[in-house]
PDB file of N, CA and C in Angstrom:
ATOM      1  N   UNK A   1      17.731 252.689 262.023  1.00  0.00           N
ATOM      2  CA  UNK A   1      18.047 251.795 263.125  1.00  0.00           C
ATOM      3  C   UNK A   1      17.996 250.355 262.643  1.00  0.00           C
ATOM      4  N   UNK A   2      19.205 249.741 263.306  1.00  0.00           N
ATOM      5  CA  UNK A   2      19.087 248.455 262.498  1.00  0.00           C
ATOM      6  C   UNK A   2      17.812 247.384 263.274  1.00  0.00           C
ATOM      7  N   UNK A   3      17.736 246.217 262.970  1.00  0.00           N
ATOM      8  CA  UNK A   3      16.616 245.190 263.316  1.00  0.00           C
ATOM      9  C   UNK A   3      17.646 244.780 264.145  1.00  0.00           C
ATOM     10  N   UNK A   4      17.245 243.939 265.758  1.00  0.00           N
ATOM     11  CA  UNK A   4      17.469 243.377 266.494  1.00  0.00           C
ATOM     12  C   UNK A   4      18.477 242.367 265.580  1.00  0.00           C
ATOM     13  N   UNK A   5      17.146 241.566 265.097  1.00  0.00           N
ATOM     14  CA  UNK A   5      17.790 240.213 264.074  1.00  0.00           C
ATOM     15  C   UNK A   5      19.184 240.176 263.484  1.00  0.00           C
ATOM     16  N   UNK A   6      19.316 241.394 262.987  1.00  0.00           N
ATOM     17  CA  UNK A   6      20.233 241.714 262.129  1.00  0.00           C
ATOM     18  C   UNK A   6      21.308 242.455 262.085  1.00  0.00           C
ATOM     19  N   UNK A   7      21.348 242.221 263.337  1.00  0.00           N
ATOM     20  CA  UNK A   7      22.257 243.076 264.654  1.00  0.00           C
ATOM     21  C   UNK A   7      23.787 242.305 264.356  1.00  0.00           C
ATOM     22  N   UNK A   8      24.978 242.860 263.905  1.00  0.00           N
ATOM     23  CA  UNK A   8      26.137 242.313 264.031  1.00  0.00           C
ATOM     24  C   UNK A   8      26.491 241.939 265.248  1.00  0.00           C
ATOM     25  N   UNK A   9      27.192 240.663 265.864  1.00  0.00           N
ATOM     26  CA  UNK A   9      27.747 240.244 266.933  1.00  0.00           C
ATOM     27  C   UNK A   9      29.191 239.622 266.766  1.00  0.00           C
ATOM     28  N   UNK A  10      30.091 240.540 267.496  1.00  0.00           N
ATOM     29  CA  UNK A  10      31.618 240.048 267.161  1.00  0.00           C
ATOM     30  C   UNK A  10      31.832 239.368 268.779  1.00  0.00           C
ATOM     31  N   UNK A  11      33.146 238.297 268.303  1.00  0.00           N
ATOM     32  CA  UNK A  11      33.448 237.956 269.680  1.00  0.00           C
ATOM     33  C   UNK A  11      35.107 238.572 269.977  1.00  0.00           C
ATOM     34  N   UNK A  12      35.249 238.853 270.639  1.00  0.00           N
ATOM     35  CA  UNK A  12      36.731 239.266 271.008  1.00  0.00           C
ATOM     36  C   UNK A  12      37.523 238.932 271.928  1.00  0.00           C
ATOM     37  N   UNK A  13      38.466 239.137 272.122  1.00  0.00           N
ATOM     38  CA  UNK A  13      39.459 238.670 273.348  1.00  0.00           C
ATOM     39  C   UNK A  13      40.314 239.650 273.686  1.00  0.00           C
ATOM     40  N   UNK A  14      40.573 239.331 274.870  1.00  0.00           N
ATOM     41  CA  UNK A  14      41.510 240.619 275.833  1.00  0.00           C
ATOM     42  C   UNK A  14      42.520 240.903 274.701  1.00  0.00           C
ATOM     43  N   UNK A  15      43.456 240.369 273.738  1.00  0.00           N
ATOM     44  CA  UNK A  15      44.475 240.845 272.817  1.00  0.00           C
ATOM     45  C   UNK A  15      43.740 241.576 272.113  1.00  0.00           C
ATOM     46  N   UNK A  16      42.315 242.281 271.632  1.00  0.00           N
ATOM     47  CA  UNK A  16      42.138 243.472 270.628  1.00  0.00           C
ATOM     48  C   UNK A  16      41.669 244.085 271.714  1.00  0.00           C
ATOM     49  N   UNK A  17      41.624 244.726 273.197  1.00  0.00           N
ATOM     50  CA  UNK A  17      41.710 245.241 273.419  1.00  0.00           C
ATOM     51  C   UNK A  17      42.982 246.419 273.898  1.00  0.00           C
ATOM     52  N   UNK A  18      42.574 247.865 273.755  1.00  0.00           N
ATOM     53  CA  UNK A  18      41.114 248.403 274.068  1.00  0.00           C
ATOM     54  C   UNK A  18      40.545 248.345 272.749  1.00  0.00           C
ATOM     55  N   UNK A  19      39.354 248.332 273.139  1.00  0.00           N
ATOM     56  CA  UNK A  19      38.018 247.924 271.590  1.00  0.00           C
ATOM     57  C   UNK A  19      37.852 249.381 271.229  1.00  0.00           C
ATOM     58  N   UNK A  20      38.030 249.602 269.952  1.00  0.00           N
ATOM     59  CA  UNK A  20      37.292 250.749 268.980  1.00  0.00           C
ATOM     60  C   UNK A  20      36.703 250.050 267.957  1.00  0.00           C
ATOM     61  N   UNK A  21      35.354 250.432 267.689  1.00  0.00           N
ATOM     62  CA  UNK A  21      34.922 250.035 266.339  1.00  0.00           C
ATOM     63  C   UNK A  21      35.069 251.519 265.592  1.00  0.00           C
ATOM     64  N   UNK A  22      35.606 251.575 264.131  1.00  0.00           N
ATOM     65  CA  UNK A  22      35.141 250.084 263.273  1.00  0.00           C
ATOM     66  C   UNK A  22      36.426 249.280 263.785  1.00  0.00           C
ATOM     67  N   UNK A  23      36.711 248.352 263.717  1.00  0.00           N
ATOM     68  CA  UNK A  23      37.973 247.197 263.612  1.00  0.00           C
ATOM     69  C   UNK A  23      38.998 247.021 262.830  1.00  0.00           C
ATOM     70  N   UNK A  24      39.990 246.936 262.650  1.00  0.00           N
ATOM     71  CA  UNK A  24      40.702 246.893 261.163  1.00  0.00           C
ATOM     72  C   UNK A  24      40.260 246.184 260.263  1.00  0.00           C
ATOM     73  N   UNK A  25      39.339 244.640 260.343  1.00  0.00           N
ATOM     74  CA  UNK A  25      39.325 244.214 259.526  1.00  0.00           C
ATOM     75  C   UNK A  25      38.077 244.471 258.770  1.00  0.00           C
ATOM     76  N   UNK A  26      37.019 245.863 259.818  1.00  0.00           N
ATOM     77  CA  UNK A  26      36.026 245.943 258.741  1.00  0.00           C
ATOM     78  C   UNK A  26      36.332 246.559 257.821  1.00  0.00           C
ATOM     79  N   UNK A  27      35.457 246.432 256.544  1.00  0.00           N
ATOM     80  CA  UNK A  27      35.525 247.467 255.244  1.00  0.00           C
ATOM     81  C   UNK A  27      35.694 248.966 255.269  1.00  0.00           C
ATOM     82  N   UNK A  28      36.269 249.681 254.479  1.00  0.00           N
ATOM     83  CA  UNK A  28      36.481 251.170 254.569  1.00  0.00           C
ATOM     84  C   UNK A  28      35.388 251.296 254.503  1.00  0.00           C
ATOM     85  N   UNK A  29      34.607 251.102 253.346  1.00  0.00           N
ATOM     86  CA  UNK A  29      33.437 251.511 252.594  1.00  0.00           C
ATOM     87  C   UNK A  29      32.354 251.852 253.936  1.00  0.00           C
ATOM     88  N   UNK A  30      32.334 251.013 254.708  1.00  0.00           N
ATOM     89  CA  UNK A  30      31.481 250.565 255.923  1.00  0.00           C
ATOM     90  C   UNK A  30      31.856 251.323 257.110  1.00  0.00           C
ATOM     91  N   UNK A  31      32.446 252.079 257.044  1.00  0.00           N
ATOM     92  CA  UNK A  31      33.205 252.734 258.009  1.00  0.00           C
ATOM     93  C   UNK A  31      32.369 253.743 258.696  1.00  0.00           C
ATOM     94  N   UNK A  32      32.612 254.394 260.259  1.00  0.00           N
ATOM     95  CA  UNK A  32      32.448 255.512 260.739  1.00  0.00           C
ATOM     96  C   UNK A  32      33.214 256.465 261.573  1.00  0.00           C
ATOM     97  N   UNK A  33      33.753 256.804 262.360  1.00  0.00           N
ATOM     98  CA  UNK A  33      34.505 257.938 263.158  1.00  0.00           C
ATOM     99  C   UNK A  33      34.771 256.560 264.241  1.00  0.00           C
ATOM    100  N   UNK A  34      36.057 256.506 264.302  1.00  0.00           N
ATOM    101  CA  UNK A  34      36.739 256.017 265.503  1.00  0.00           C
ATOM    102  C   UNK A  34      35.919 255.795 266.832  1.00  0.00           C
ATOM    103  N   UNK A  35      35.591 254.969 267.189  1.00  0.00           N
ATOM    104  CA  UNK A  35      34.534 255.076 268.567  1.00  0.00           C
ATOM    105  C   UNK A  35      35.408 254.167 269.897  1.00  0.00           C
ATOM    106  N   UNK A  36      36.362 254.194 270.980  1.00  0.00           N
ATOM    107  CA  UNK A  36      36.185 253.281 271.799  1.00  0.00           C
ATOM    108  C   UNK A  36      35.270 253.393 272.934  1.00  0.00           C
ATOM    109  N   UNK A  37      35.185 251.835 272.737  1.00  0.00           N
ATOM    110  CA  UNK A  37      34.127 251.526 273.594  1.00  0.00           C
ATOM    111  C   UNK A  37      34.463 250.387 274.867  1.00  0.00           C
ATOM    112  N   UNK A  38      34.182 250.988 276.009  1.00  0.00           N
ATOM    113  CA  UNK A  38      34.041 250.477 277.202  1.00  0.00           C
ATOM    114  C   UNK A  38      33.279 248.682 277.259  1.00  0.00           C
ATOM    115  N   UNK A  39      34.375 248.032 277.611  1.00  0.00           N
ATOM    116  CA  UNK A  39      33.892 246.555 277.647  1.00  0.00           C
ATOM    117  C   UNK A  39      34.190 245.992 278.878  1.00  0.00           C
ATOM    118  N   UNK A  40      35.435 246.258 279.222  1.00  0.00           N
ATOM    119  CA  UNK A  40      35.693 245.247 280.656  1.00  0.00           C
ATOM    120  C   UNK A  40      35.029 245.261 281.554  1.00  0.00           C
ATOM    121  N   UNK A  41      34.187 246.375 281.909  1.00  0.00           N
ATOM    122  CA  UNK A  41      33.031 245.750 283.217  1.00  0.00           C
ATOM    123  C   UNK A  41      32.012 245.219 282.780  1.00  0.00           C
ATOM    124  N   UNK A  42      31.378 244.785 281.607  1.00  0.00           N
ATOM    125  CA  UNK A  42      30.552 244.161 281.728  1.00  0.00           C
ATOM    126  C   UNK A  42      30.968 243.207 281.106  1.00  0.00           C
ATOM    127  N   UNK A  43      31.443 243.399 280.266  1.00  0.00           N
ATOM    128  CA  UNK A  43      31.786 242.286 278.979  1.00  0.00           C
ATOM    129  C   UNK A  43      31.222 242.371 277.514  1.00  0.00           C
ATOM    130  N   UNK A  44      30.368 243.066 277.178  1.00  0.00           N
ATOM    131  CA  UNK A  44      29.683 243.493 275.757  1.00  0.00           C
ATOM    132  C   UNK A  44      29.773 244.998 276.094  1.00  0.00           C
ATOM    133  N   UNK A  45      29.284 245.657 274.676  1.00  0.00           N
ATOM    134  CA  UNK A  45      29.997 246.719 274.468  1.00  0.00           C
ATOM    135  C   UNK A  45      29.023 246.942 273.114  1.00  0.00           C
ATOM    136  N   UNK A  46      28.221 248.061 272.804  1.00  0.00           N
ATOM    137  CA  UNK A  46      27.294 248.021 271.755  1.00  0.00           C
ATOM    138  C   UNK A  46      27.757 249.763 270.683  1.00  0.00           C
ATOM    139  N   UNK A  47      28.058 249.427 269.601  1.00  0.00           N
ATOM    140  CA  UNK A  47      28.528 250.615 268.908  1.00  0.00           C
ATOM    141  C   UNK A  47      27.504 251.647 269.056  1.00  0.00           C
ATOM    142  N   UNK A  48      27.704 253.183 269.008  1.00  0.00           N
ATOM    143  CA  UNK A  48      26.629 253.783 268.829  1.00  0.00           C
ATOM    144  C   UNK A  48      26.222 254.137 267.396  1.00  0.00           C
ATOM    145  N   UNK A  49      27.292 254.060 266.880  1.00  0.00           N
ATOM    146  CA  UNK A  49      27.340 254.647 265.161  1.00  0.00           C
ATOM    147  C   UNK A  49      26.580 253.257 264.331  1.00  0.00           C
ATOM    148  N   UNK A  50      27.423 251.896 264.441  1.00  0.00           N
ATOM    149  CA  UNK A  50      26.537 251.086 263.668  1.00  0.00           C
ATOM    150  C   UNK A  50      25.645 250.179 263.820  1.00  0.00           C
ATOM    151  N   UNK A  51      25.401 249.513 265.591  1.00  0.00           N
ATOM    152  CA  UNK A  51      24.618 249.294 265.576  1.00  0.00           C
ATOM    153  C   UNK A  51      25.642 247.769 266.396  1.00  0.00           C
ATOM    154  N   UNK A  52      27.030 247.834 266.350  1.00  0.00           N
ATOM    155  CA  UNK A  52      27.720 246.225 266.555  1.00  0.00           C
ATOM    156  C   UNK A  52      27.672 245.980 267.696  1.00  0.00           C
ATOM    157  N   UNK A  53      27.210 244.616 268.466  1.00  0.00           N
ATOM    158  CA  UNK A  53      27.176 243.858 269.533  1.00  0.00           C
ATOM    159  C   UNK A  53      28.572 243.544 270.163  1.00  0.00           C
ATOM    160  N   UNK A  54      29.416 243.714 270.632  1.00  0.00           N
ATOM    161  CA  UNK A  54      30.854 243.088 270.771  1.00  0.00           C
ATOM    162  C   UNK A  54      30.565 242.554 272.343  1.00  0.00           C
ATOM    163  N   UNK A  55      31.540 241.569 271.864  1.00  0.00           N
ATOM    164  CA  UNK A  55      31.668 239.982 273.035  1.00  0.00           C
ATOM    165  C   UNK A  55      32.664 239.682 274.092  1.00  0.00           C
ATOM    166  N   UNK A  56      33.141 240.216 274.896  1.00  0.00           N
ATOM    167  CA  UNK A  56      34.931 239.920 274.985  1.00  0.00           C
ATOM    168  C   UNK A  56      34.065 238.380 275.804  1.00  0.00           C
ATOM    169  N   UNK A  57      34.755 237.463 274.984  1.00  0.00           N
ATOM    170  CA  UNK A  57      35.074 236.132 275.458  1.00  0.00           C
ATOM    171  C   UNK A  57      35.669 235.435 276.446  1.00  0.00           C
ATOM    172  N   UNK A  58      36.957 236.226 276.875  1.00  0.00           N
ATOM    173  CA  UNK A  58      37.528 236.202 277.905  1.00  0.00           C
ATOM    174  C   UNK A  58      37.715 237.157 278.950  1.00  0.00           C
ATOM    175  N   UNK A  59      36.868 237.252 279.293  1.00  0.00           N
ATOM    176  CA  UNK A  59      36.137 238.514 280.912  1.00  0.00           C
ATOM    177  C   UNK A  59      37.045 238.516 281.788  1.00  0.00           C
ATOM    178  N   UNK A  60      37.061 236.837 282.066  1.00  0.00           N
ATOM    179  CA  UNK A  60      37.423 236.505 283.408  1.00  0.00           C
ATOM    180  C   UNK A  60      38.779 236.946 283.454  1.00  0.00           C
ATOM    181  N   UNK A  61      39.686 237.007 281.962  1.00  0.00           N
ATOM    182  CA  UNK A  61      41.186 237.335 282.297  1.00  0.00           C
ATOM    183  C   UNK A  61      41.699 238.286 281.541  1.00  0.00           C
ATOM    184  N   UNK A  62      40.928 239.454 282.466  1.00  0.00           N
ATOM    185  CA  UNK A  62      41.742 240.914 281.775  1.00  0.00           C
ATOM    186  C   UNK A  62      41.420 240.953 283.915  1.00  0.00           C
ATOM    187  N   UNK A  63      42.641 241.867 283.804  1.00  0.00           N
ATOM    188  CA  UNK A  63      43.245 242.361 285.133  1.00  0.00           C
ATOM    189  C   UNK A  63      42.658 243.709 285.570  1.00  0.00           C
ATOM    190  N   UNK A  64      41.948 243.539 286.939  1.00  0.00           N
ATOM    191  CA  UNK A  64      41.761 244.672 286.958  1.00  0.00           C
ATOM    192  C   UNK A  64      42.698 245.589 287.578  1.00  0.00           C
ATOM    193  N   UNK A  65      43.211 246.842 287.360  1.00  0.00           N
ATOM    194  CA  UNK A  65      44.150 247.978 287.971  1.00  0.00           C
ATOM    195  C   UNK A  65      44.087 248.649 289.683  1.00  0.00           C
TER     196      UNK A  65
END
């Protein structure tokens, strides 16, 4: 389990959604099984596989259906 501290935190915006980690631009090497993850109702979104914090930055303007 990783340390709080040392906790990755990405920020994102409504254009990479829908969110799967890993991301394209992380490393293969670093990699795990395709995960998406649920962000628009709250706005963060926490990996289960590595441990990543994700941010959507812009909350206020994704539409809801």
């Amino acid at each position: 389990m990783q340390n709080h501290d040392e906790q990755r935190r990405i920020e994102i915006s409504a254009k990479d959604l829908p969110l799967h980690c890993p991301m394209p631009p992380m490393k293969i090497w670093n990699s795990h099984p395709r995960v998406f993850l649920p962000i628009n109702e709250t706005g963060k979104a926490l990996c289960p596989y590595c441990g990543t914090l994700y941010i959507l930055k812009d909350k206020e303007s994704i539409k809801h259906s």
